[in-house]
Protein backbone atom coordinates (compact mmCIF):
# COMPACT_ATOMS: atom_id res chain seq x y z
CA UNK A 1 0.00 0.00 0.00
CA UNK A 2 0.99 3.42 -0.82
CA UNK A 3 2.77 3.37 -4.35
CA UNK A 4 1.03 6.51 -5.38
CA UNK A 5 2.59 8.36 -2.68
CA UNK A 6 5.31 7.72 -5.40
CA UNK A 7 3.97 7.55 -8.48
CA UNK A 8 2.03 10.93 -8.20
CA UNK A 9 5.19 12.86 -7.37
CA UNK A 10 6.73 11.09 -9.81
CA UNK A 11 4.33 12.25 -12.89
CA UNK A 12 4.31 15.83 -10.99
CA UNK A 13 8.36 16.17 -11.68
CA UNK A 14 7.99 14.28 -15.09
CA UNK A 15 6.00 17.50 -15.78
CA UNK A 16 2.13 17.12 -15.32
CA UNK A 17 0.09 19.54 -13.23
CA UNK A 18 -1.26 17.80 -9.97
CA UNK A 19 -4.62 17.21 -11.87
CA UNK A 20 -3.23 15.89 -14.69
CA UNK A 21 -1.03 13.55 -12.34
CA UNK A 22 -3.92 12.38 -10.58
CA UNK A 23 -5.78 11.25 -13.23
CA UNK A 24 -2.92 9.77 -15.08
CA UNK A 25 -1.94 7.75 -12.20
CA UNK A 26 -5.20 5.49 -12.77
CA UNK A 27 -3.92 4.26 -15.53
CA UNK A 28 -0.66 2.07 -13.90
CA UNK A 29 -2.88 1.04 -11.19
CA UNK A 30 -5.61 -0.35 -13.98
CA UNK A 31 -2.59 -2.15 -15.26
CA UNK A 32 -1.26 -3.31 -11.61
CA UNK A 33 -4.41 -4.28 -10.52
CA UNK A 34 -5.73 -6.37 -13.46
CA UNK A 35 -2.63 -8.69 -13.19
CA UNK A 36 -2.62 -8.71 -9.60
CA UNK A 37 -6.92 -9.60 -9.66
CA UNK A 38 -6.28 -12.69 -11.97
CA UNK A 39 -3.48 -14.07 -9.94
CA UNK A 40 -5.70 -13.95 -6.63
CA UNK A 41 -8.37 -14.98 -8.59
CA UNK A 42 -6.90 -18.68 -9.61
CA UNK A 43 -5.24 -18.56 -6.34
CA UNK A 44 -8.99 -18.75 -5.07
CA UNK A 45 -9.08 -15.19 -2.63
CA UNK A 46 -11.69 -13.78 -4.61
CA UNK A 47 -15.29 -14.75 -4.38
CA UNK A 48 -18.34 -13.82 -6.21
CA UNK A 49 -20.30 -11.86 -3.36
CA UNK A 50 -16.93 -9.35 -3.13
CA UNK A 51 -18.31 -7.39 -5.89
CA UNK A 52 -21.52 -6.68 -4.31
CA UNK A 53 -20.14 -6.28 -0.59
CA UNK A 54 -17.03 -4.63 -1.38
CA UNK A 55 -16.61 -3.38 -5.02
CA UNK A 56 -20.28 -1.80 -5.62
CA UNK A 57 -20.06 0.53 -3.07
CA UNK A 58 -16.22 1.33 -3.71
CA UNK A 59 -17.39 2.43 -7.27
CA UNK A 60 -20.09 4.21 -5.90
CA UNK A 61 -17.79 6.32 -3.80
CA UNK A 62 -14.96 6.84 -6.41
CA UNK A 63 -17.46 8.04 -8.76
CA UNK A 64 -17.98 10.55 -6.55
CA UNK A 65 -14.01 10.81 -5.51
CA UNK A 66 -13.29 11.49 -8.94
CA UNK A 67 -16.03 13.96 -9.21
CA UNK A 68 -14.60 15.82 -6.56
CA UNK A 69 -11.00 15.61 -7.49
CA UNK A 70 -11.68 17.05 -11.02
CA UNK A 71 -13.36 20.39 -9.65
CA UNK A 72 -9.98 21.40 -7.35
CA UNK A 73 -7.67 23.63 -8.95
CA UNK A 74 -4.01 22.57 -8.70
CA UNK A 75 -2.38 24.91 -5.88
CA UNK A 76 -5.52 23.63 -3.73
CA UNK A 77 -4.36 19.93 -4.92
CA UNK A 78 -1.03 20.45 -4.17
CA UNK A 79 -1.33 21.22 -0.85
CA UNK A 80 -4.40 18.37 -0.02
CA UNK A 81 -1.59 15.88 -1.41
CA UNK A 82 1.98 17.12 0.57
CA UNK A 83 -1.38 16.70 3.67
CA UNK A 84 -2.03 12.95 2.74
CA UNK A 85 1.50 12.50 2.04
CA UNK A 86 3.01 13.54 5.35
CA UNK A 87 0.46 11.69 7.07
CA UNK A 88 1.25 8.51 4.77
CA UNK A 89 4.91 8.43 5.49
CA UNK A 90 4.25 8.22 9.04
CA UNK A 91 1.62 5.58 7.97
CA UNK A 92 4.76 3.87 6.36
CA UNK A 93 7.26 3.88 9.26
CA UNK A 94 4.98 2.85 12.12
CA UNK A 95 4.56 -0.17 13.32
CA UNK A 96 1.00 -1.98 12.24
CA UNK A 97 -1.15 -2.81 16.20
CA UNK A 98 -1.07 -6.16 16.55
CA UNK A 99 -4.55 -7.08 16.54
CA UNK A 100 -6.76 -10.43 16.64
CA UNK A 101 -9.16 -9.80 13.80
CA UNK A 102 -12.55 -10.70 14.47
CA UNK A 103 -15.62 -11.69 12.24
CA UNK A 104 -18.00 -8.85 12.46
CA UNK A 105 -21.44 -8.04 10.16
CA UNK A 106 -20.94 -7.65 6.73
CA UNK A 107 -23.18 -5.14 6.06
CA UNK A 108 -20.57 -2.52 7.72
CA UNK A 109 -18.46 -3.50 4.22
CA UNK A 110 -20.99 -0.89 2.50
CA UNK A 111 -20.52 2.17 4.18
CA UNK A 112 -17.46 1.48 5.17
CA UNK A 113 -16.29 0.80 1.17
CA UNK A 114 -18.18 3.56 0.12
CA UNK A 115 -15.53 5.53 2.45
CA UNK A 116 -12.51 4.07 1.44
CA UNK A 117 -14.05 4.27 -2.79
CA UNK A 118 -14.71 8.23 -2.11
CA UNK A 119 -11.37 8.69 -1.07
CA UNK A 120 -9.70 6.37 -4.03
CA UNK A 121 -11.61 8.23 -6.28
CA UNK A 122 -10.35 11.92 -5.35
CA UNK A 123 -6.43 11.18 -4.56
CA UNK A 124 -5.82 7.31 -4.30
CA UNK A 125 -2.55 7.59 -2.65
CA UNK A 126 -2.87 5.11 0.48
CA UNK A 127 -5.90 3.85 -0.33
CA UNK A 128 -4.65 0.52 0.65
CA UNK A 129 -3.96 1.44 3.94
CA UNK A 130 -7.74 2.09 4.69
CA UNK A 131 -9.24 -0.74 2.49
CA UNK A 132 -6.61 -3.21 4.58
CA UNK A 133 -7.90 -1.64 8.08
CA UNK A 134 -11.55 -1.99 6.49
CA UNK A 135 -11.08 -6.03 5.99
CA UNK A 136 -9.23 -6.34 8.92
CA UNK A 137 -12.34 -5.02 11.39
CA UNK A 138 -14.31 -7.26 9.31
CA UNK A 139 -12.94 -10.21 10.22
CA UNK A 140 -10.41 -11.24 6.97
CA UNK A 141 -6.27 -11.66 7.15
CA UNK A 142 -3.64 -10.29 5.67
CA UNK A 143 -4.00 -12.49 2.20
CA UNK A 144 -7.44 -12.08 1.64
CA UNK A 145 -7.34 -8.44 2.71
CA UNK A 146 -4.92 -8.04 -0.37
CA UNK A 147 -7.50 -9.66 -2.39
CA UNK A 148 -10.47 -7.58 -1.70
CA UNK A 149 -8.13 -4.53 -1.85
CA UNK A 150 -6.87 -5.23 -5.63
CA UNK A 151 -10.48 -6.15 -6.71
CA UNK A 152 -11.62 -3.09 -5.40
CA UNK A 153 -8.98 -1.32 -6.87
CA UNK A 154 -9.72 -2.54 -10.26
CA UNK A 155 -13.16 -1.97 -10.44
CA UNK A 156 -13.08 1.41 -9.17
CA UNK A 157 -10.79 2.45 -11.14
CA UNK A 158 -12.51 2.04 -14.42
CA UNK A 159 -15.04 4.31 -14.13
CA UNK A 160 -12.69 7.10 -12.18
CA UNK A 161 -10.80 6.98 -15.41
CA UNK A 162 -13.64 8.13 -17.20
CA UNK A 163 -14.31 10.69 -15.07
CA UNK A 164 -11.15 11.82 -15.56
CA UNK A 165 -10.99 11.36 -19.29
CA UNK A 166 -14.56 13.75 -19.75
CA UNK A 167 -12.23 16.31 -18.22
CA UNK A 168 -9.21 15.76 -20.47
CA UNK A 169 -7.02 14.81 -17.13
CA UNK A 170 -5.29 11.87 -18.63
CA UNK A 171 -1.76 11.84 -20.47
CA UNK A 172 -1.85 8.34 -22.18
CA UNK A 173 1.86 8.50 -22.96
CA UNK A 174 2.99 8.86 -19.42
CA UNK A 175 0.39 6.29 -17.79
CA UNK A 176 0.90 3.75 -20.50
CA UNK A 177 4.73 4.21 -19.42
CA UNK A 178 3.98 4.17 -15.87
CA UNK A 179 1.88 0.92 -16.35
CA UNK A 180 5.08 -0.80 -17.51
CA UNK A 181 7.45 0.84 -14.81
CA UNK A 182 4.85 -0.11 -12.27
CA UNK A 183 5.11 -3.70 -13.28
CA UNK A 184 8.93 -3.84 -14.06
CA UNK A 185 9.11 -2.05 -10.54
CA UNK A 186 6.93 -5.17 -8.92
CA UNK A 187 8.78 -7.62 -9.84
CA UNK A 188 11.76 -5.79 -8.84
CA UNK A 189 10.12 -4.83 -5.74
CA UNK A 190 9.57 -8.57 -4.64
CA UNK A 191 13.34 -9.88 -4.83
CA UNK A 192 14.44 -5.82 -3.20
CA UNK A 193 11.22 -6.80 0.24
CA UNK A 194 12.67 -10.36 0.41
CA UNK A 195 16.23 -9.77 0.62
CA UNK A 196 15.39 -6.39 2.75
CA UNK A 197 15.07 -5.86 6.43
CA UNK A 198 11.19 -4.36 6.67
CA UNK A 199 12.18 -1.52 8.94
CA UNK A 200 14.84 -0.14 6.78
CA UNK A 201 12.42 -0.71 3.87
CA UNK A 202 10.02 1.49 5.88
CA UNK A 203 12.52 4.19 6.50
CA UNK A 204 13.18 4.53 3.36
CA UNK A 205 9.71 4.52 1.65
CA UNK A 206 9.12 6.80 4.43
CA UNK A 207 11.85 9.57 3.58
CA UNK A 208 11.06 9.09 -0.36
CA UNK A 209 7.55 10.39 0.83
CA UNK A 210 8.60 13.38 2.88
CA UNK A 211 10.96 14.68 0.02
CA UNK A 212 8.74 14.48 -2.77
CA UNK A 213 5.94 15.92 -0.35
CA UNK A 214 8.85 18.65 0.16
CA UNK A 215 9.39 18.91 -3.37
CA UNK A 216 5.39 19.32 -4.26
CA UNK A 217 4.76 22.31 -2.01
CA UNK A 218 7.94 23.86 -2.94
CA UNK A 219 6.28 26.21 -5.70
CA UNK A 220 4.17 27.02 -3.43
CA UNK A 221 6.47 28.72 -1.03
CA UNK A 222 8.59 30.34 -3.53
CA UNK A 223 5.78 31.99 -4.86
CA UNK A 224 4.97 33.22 -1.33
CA UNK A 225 8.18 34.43 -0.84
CA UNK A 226 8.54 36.28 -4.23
């Protein structure tokens, strides 16, 4: 969870305005997200009743997300993301609570989707974070957590990316190249968190947050100051 914190920053520098980067950004994680959804899929972690309980009102709520995203101007986006992002790289470092997860009413997956989908839809940057807390108070580990999250992801996505097309807030040439970094960067990714100690992985996703976040906002203060 988190890789936008990244990959948003990342389109930002390559030269798109924060809108443009935010939209753009849904195209790697359509790409991450359909390969990851097939491989839980055979691997049996997905079930037919997710996409009522968990992806319908995710969709719902990054329809909305996306609506809302699309009618901020850019200095106003700027500063919502270096917000989310200093609060995601603290996100990053801590330590998760180890907790016993326990089987609770399903019907708490709709508003409690619809929350996590409205806030996919307008910035997506540590979505996963919420949608893994969401599965854990409902009663599912780690692996199928992961499941429901990707799902979600993917069918969310798709119509956010319409949204965000209608308002001409997608550069194909940079997602379509961000779709294969994000995938060249997985597979790197797996070998780099298996032959990593986790805490020094944290450290330093965390401090790649808090520069770019630095980095973001910058404009911003040396406009003020001019």
């Amino acid at each position: 969870g988190g890789g936008s914190y990244l990959t948003l920053p990342a389109l930002i520098f390559a030269g798109l305005t924060p809108s443009m980067a935010n939209g753009t950004n849904r195209i790697g994680i359509l790409a991450g997200n359909l390969f990851s959804a097939v491989k839980f899929a055979r691997l049996g972690q997905l079930r037919r009743s997710d996409l009522l309980f968990f992806c319908l009102p995710a969709t719902l709520g990054g329809l909305v997300g996306a609506w809302i995203a699309t009618q901020i101007d850019d200095r106003s986006l700027r500063i919502v993301l270096a917000v989310f992002m200093l609060f995601g790289s603290w996100t990053v470092i801590r330590r998760p609570p180890q907790t016993q997860a326990k089987t609770r009413n399903r019907n708490w997956s709709f508003p409690m989707f619809s929350g996590v989908g409205l806030y996919a839809g307008f910035i997506q940057a540590g979505t996963g974070f919420f949608s893994l807390a969401a599965t854990s108070f409902l009663g599912h580990d780690l692996k199928r957590g992961n499941a429901i999250k990707t799902l979600m992801n993917l069918c969310l996505t798709v119509p956010a990316l319409l949204v965000f097309w209608r308002q001409s807030l997608l550069d194909w040439p940079s997602g379509l190249a961000l779709a294969v970094g994000m995938s060249l960067g997985g597979l790197i990714g797996v070998h780099v968190s298996e032959t990593s100690r986790q805490e020094s992985l944290r450290k330093m996703v965390a401090g790649a947050i808090l520069i770019s976040a630095f980095f973001i906002v910058y404009p911003l203060i040396q406009g003020a100051l001019e």
